[in-house]
N, C-alpha and C. Protein backbone atom coordinates (compact mmCIF):
# COMPACT_ATOMS: atom_id res chain seq x y z
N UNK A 1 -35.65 -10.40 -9.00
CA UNK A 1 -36.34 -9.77 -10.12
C UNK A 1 -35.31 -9.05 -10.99
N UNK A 2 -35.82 -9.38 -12.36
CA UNK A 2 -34.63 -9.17 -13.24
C UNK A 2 -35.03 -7.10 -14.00
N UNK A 3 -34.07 -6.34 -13.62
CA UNK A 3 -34.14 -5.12 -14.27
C UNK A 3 -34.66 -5.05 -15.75
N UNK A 4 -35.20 -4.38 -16.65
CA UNK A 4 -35.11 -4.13 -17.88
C UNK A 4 -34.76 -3.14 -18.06
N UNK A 5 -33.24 -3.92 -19.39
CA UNK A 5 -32.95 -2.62 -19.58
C UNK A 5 -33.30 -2.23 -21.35
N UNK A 6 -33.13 -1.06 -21.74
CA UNK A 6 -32.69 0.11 -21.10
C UNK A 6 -33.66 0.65 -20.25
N UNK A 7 -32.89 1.62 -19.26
CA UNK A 7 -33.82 2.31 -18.19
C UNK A 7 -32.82 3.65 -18.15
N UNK A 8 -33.44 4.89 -17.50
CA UNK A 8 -32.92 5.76 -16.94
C UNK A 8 -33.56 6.58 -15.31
N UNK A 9 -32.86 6.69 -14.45
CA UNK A 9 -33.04 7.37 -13.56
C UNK A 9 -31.88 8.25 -13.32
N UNK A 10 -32.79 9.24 -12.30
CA UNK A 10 -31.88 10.33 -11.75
C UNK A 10 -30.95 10.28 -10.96
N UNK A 11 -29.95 10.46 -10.82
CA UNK A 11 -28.52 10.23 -9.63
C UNK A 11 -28.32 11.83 -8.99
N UNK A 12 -27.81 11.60 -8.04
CA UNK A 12 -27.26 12.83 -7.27
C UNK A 12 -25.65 12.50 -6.82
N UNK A 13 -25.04 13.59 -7.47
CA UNK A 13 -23.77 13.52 -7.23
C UNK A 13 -23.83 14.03 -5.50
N UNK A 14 -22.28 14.37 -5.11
CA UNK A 14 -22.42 14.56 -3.60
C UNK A 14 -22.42 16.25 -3.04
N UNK A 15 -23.23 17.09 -4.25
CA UNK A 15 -23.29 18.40 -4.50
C UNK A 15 -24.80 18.16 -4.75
N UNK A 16 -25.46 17.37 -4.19
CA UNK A 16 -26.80 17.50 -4.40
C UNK A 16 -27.27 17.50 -5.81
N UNK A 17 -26.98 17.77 -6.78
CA UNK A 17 -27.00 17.84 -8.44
C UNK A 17 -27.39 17.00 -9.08
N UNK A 18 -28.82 16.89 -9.55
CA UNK A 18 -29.15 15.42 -10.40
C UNK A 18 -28.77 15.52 -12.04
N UNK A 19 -28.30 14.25 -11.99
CA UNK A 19 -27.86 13.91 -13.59
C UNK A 19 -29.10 12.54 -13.90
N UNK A 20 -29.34 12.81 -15.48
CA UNK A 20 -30.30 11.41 -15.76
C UNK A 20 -29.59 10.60 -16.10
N UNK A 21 -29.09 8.94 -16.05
CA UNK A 21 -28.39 8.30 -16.18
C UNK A 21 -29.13 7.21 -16.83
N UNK A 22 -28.88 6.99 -18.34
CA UNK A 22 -29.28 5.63 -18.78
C UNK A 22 -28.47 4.79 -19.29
N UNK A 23 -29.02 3.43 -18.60
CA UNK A 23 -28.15 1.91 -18.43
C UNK A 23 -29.00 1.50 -19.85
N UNK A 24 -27.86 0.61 -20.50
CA UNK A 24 -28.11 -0.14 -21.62
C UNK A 24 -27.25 -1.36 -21.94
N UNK A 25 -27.55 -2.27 -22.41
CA UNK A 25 -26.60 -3.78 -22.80
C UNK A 25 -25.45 -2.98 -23.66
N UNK A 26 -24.17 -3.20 -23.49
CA UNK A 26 -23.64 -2.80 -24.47
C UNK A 26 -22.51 -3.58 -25.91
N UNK A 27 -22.87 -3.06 -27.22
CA UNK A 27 -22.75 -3.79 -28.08
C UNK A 27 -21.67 -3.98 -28.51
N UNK A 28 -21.38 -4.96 -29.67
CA UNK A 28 -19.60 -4.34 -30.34
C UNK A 28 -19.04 -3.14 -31.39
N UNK A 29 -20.58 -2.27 -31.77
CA UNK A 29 -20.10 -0.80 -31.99
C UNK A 29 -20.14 0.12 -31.03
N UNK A 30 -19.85 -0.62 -29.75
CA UNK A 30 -19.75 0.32 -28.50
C UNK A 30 -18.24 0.44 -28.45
N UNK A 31 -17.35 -0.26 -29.16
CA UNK A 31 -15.71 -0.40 -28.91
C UNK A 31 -14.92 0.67 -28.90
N UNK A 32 -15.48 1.73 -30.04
CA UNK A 32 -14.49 2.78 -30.17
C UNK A 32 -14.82 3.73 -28.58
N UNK A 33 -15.60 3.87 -28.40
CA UNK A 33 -16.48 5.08 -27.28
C UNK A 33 -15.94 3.86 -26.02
N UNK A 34 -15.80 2.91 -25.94
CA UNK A 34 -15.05 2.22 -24.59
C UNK A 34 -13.63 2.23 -24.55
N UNK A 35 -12.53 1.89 -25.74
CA UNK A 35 -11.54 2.19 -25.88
C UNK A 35 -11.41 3.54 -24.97
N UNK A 36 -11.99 4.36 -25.99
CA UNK A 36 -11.64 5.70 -25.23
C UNK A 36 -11.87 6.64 -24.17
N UNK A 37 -12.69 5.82 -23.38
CA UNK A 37 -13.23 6.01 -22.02
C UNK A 37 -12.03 5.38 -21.01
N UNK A 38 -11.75 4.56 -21.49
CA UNK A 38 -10.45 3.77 -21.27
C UNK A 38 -9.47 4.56 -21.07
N UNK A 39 -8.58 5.22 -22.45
CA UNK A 39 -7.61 6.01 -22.61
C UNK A 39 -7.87 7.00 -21.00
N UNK A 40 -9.38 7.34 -21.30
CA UNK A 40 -9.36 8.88 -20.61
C UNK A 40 -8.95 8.13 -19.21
N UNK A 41 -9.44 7.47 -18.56
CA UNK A 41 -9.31 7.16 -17.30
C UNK A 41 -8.10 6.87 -16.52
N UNK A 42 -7.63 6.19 -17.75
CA UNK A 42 -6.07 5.84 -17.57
C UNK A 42 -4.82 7.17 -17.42
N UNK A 43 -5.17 8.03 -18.06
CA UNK A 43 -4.64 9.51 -18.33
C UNK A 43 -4.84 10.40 -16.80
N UNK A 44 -6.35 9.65 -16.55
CA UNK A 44 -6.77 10.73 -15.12
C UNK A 44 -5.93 9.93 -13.76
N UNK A 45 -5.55 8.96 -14.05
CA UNK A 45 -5.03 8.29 -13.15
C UNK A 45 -3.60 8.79 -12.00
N UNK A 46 -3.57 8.69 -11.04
CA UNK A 46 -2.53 9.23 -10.30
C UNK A 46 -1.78 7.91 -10.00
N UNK A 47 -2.12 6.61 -9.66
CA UNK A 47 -1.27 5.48 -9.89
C UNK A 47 -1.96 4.62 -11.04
N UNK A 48 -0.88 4.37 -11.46
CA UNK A 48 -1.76 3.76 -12.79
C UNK A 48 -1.81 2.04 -12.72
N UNK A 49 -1.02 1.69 -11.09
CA UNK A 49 -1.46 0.16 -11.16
C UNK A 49 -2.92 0.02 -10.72
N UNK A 50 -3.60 1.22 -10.12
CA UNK A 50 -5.13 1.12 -9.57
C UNK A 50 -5.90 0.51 -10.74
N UNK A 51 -5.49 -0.01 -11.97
CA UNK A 51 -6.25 -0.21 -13.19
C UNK A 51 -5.53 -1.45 -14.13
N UNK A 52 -5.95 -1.97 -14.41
CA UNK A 52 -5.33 -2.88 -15.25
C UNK A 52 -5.78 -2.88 -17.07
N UNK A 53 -5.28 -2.09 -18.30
CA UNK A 53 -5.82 -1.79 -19.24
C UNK A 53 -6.36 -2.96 -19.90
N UNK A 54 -7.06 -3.06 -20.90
CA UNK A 54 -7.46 -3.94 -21.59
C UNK A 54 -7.32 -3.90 -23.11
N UNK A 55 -6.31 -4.47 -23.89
CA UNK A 55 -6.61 -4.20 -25.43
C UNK A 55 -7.70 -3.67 -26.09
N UNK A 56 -7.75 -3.31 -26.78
CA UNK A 56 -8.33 -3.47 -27.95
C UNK A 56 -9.26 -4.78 -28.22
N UNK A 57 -8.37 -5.84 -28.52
CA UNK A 57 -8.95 -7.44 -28.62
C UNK A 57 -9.65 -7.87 -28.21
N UNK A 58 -9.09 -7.36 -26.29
CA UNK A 58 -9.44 -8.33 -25.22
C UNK A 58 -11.38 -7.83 -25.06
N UNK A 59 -11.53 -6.18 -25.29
CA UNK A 59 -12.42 -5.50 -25.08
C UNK A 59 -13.43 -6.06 -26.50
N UNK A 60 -12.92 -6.63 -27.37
CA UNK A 60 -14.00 -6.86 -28.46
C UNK A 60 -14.28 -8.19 -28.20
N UNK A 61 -13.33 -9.24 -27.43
CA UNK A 61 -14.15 -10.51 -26.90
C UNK A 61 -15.13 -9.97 -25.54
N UNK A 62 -15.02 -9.29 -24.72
CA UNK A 62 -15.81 -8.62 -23.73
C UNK A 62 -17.53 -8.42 -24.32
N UNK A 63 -17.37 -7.57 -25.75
CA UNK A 63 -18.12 -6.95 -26.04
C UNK A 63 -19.03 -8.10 -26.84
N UNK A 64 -18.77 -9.13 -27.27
CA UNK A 64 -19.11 -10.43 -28.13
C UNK A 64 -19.78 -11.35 -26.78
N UNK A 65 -18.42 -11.58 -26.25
CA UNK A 65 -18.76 -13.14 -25.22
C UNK A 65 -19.17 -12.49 -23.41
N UNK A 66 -19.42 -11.38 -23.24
CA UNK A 66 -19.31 -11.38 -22.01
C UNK A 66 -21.20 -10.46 -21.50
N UNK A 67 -21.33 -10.33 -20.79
CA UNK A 67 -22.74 -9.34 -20.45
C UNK A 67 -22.23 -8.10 -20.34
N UNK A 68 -21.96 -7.32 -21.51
CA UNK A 68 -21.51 -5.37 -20.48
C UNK A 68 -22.61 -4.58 -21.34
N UNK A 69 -22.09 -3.75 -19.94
CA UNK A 69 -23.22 -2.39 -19.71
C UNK A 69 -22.84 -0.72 -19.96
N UNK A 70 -23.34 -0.03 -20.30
CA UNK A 70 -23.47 0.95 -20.85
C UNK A 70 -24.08 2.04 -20.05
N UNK A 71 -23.82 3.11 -19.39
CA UNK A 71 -24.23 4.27 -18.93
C UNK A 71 -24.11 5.21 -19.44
N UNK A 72 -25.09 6.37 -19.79
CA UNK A 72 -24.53 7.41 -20.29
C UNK A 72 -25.69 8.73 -19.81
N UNK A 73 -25.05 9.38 -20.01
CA UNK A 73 -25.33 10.93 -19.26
C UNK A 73 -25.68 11.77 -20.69
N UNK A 74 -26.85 12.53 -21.28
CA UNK A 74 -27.25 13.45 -22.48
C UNK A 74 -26.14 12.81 -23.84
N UNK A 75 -26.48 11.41 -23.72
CA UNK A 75 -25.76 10.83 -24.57
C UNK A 75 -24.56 10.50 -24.45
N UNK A 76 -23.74 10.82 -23.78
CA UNK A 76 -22.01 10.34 -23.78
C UNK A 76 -21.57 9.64 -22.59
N UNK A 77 -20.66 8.95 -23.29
CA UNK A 77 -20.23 7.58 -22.05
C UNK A 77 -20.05 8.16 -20.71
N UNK A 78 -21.05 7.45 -20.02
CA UNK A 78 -20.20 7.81 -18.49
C UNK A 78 -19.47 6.68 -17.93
N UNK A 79 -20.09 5.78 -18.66
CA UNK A 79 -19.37 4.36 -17.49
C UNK A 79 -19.62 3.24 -18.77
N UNK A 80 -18.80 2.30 -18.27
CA UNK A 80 -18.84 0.64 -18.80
C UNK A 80 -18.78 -0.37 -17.86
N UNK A 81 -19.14 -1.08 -17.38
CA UNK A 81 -18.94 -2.53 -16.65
C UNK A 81 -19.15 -3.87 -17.33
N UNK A 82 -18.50 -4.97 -16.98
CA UNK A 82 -17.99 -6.69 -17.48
C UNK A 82 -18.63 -7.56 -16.61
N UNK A 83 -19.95 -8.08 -16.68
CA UNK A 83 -19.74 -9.55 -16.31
C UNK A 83 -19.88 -10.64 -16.80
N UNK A 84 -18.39 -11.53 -16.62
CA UNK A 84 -18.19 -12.66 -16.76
C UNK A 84 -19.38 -13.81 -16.48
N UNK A 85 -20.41 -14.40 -17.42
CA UNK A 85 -20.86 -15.18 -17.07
C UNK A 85 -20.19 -16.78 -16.33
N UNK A 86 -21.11 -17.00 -15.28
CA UNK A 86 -20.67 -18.12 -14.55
C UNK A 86 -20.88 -19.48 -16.02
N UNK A 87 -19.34 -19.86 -16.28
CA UNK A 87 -19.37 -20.77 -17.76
C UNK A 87 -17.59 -21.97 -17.30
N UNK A 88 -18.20 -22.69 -16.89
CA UNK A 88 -17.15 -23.33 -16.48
C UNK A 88 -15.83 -23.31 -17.74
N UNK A 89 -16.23 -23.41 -18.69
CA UNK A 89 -15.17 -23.50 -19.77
C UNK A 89 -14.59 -21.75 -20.21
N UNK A 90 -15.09 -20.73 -19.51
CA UNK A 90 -14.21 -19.40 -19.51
C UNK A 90 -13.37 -19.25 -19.44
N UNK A 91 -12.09 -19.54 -19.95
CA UNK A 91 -10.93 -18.83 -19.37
C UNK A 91 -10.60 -17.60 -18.28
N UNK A 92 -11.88 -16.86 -18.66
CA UNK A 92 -11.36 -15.55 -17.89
C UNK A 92 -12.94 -15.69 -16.95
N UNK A 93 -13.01 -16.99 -16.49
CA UNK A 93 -13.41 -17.14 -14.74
C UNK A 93 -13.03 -17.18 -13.24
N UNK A 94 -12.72 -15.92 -12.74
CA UNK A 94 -12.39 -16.13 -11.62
C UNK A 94 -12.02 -17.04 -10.80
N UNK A 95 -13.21 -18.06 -10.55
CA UNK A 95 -13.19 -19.65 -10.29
C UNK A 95 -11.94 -20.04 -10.33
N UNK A 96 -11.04 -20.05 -11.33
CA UNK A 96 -10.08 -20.64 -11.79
C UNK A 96 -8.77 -20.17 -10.99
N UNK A 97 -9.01 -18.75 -10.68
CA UNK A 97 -8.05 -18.37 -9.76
C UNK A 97 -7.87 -19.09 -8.20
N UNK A 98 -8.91 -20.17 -7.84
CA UNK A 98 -8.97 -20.94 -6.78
C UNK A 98 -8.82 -22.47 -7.44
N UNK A 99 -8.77 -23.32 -8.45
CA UNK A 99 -8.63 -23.92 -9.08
C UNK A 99 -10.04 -24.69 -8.94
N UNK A 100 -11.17 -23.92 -8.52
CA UNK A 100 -12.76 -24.53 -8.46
C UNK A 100 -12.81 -25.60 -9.15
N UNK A 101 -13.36 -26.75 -9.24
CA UNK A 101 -14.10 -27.77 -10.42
C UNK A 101 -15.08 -27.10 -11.12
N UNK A 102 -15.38 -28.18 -12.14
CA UNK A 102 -16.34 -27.65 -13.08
C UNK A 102 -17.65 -26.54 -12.70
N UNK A 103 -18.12 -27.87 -11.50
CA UNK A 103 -19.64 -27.47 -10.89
C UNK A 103 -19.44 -26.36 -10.31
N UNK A 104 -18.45 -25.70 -9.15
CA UNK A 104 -18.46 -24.44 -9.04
C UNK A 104 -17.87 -23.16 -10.16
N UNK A 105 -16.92 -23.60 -10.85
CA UNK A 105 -16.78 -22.91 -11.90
C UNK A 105 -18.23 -22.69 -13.03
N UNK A 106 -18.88 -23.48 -12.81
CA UNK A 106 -20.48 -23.15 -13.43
C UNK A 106 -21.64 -22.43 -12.63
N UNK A 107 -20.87 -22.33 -11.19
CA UNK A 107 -21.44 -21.54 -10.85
C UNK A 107 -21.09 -20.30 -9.99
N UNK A 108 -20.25 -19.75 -10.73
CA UNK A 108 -19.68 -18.55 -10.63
C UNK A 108 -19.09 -17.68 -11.54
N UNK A 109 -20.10 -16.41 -11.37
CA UNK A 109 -20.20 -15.22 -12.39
C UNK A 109 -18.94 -14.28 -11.81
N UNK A 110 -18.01 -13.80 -12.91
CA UNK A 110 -17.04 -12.62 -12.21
C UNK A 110 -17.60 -11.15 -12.72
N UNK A 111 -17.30 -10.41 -12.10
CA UNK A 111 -17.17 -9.36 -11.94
C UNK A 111 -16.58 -8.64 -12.44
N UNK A 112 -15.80 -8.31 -13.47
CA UNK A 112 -14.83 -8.14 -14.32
C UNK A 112 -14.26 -6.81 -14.55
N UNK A 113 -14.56 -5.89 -14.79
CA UNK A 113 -13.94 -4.40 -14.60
C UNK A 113 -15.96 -3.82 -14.73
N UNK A 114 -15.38 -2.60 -14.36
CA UNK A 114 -15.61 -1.27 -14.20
C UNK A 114 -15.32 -0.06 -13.96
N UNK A 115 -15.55 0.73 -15.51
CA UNK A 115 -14.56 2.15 -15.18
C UNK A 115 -15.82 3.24 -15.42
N UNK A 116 -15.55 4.03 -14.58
CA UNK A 116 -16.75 5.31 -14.86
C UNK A 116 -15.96 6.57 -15.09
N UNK A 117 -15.98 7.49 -16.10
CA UNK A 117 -15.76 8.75 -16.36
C UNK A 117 -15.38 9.57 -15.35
N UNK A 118 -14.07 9.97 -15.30
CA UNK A 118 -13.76 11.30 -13.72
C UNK A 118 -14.71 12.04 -14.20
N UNK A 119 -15.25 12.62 -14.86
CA UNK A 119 -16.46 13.96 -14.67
C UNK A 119 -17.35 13.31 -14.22
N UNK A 120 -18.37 11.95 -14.20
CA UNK A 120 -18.95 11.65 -14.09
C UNK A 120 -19.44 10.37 -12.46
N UNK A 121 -18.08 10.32 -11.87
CA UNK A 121 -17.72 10.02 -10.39
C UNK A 121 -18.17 10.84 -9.46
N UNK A 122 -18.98 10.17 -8.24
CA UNK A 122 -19.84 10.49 -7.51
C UNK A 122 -21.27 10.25 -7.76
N UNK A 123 -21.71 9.74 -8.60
CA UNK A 123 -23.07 9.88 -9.00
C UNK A 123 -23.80 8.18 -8.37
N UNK A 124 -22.48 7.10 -8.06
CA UNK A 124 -23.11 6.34 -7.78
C UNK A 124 -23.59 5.31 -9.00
N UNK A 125 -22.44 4.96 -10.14
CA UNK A 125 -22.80 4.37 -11.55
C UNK A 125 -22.17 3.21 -11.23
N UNK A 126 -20.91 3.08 -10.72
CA UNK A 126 -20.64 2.04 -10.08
C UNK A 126 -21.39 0.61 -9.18
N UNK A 127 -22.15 1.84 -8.49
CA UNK A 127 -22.97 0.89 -7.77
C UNK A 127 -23.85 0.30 -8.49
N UNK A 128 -24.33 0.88 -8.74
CA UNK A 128 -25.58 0.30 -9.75
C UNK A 128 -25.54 -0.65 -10.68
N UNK A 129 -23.89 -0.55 -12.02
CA UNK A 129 -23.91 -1.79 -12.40
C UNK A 129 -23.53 -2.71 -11.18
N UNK A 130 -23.08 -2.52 -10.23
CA UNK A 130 -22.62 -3.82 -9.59
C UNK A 130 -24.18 -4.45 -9.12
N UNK A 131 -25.41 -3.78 -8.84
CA UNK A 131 -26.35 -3.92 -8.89
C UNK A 131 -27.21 -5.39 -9.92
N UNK A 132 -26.86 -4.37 -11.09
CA UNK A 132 -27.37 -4.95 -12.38
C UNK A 132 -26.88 -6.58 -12.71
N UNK A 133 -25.50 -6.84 -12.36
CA UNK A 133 -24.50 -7.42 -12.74
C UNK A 133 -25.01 -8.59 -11.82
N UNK A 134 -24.94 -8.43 -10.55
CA UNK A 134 -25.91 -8.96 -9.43
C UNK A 134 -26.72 -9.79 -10.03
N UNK A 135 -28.05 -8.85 -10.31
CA UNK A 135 -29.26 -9.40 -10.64
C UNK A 135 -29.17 -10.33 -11.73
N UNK A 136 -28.22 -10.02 -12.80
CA UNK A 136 -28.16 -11.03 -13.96
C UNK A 136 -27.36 -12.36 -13.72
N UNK A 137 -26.22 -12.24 -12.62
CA UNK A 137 -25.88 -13.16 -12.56
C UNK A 137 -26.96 -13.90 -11.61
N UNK A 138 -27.22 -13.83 -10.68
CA UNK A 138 -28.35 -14.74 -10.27
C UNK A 138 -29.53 -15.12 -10.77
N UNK A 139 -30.20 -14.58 -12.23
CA UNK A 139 -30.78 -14.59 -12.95
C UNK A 139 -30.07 -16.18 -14.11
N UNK A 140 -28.97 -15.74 -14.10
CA UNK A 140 -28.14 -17.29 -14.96
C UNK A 140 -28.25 -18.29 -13.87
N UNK A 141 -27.93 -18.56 -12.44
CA UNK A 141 -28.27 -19.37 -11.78
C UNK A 141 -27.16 -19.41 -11.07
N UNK A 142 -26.23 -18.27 -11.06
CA UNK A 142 -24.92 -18.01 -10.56
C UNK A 142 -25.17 -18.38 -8.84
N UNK A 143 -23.78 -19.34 -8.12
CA UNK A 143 -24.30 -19.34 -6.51
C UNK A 143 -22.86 -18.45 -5.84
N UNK A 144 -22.23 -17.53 -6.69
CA UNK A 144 -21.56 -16.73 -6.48
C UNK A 144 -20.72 -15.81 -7.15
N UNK A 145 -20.22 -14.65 -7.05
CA UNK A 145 -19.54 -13.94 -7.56
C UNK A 145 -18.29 -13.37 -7.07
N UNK A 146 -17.31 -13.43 -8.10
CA UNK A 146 -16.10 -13.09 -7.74
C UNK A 146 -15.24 -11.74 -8.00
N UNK A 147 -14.66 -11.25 -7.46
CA UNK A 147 -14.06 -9.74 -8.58
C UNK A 147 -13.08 -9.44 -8.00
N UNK A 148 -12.32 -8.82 -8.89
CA UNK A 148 -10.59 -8.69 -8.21
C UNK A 148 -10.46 -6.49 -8.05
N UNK A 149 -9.80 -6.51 -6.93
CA UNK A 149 -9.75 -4.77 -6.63
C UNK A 149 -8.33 -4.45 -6.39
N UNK A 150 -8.12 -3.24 -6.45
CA UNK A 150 -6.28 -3.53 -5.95
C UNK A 150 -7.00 -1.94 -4.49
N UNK A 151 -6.15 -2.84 -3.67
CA UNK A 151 -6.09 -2.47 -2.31
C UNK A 151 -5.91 -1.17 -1.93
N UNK A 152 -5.30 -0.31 -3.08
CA UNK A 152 -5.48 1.37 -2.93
C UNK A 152 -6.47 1.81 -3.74
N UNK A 153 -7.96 1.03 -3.95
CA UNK A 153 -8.68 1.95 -4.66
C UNK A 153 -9.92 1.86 -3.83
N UNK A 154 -10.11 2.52 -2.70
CA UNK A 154 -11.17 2.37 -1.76
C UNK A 154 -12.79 2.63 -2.30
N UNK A 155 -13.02 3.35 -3.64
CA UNK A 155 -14.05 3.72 -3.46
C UNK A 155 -14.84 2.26 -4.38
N UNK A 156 -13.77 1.68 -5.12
CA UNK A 156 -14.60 0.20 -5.60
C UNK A 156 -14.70 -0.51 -4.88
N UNK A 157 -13.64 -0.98 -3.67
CA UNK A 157 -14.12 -1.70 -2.51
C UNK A 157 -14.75 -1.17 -2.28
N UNK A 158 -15.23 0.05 -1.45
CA UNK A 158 -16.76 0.24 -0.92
C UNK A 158 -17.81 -0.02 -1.52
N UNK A 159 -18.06 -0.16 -2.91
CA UNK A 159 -18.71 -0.32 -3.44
C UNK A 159 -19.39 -1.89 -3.64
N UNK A 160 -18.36 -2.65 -3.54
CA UNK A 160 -18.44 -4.03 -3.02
C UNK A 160 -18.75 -4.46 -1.71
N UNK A 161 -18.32 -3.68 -0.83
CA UNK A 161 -18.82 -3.73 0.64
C UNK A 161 -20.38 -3.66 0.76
N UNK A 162 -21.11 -2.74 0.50
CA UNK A 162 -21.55 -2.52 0.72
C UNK A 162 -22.98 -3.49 0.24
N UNK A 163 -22.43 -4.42 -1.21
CA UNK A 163 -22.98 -5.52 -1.39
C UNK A 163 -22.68 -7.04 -0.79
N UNK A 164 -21.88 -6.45 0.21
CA UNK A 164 -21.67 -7.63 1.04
C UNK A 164 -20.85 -8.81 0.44
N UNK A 165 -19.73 -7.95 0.18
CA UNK A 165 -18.91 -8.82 -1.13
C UNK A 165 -17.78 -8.33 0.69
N UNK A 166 -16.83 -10.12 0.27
CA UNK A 166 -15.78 -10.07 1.20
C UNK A 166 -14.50 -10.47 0.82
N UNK A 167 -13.59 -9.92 1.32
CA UNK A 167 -12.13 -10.32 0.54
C UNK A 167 -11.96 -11.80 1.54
N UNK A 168 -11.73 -12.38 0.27
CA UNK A 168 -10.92 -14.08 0.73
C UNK A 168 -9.58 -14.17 0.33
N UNK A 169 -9.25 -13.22 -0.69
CA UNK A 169 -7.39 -13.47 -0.92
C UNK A 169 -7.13 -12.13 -1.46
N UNK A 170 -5.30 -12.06 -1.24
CA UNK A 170 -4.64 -11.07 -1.95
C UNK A 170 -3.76 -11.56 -2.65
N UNK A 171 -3.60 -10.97 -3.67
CA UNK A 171 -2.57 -11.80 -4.46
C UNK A 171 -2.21 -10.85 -5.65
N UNK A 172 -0.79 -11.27 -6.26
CA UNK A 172 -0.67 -10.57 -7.27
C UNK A 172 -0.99 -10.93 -8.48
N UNK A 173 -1.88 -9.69 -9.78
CA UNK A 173 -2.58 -10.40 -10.90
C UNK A 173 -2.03 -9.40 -11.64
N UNK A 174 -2.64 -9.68 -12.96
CA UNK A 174 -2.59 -8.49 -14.09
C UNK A 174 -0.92 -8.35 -14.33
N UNK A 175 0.12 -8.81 -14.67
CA UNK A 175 1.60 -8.44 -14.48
C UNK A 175 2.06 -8.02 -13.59
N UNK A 176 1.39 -8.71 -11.90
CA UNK A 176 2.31 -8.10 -11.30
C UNK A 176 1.82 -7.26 -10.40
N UNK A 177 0.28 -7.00 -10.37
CA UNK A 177 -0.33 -5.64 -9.67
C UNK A 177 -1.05 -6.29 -8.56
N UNK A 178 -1.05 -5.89 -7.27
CA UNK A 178 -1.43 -6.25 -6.19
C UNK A 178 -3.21 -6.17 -6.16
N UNK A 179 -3.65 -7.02 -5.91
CA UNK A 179 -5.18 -7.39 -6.04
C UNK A 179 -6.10 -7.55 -4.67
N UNK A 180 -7.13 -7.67 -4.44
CA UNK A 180 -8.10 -7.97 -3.58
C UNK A 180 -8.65 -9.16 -4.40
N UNK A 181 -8.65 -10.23 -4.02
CA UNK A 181 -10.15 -10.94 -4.37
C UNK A 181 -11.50 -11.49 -3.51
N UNK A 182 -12.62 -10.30 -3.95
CA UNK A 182 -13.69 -10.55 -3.04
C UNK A 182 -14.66 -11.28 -3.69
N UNK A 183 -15.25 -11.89 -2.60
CA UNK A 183 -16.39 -12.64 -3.00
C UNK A 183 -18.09 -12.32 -2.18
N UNK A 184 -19.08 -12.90 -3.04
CA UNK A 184 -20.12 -13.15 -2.51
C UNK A 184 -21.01 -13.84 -2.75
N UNK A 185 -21.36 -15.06 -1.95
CA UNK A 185 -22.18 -15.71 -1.66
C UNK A 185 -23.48 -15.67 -2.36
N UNK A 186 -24.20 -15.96 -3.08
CA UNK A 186 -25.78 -15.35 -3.60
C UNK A 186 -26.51 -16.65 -2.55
């Protein structure tokens, strides 16, 4: 069953503290307010290979050709997430990182980033698009999903764990930056 969005519910950070959180499709005058959710995250960062940045460019084909999502807290960004529809002719399909054929490259949705706001970590926004992202890709007819993690950032693997997403390779991506690639089965 497919979510509608927009929606908002309540989250509890790990201070017991509810915040209202509303999910929305997000558009290409969402660019400037993702850019810079971007900047910030990258700034909060203590290793900065845990992240791989994204242009400018790359984020306005995201925002055109890809499914992303939008969270926000009394109006201001808390989070963004990417998924790659399962499209055999994507360039930026996972699939391809295994050299899949067409037919599985058509049927496999990636996972593509997700960054959530340091003020706004703990609340569990993460999960949820991975949730959302879920539901839509199996909603396209996706028979799996792919997403790349780098191996010192435990709380997005858990977050994948816990959807029963499993690492099948490590490898180095992004220029060079040590990766997880997990998968899951739909």
């Amino acid at each position: 069953m497919m979510i509608e969005l927009p929606f908002t519910q309540e989250l509890m950070n790990g201070q017991g503290e509810p915040k209202m959180v509303s999910f929305r499709r997000a558009v290409p005058g969402d660019i400037d307010a993702v850019m810079k959710l971007q900047d910030e995250i990258m700034e909060a960062l203590p290793d900065k290979d845990l992240y791989a940045p994204f242009t400018r460019e790359e984020t306005a084909v995201q925002l055109e050709e890809d499914i992303c999502f939008i969270a926000e807290v009394d109006g201001e960004l808390a989070g963004f997430s990417v998924l790659v529809p399962n499209d055999a002719d994507n360039p930026r399909n996972y699939g391809k990182l295994f050299n899949y054929d067409r037919e599985q490259l058509a049927g496999t949705a990636s996972f593509d980033l997700t960054m959530v706001a340091p003020k706004f970590r703990g609340l569990g926004i993460q999960r949820d698009f991975n949730k959302l992202r879920t539901g839509v890709a199996l909603s396209m007819g996706a028979k799996e999903g792919l997403t790349t993690i780098s191996p010192d950032n435990p709380y997005s693997y858990r977050n994948f764990l816990v959807l029963n997403f499993d690492i099948v390779d490590e490898r180095e991506l992004y220029g060079g930056k040590r990766r997880y690639i997990l998968r899951k089965v739909f």
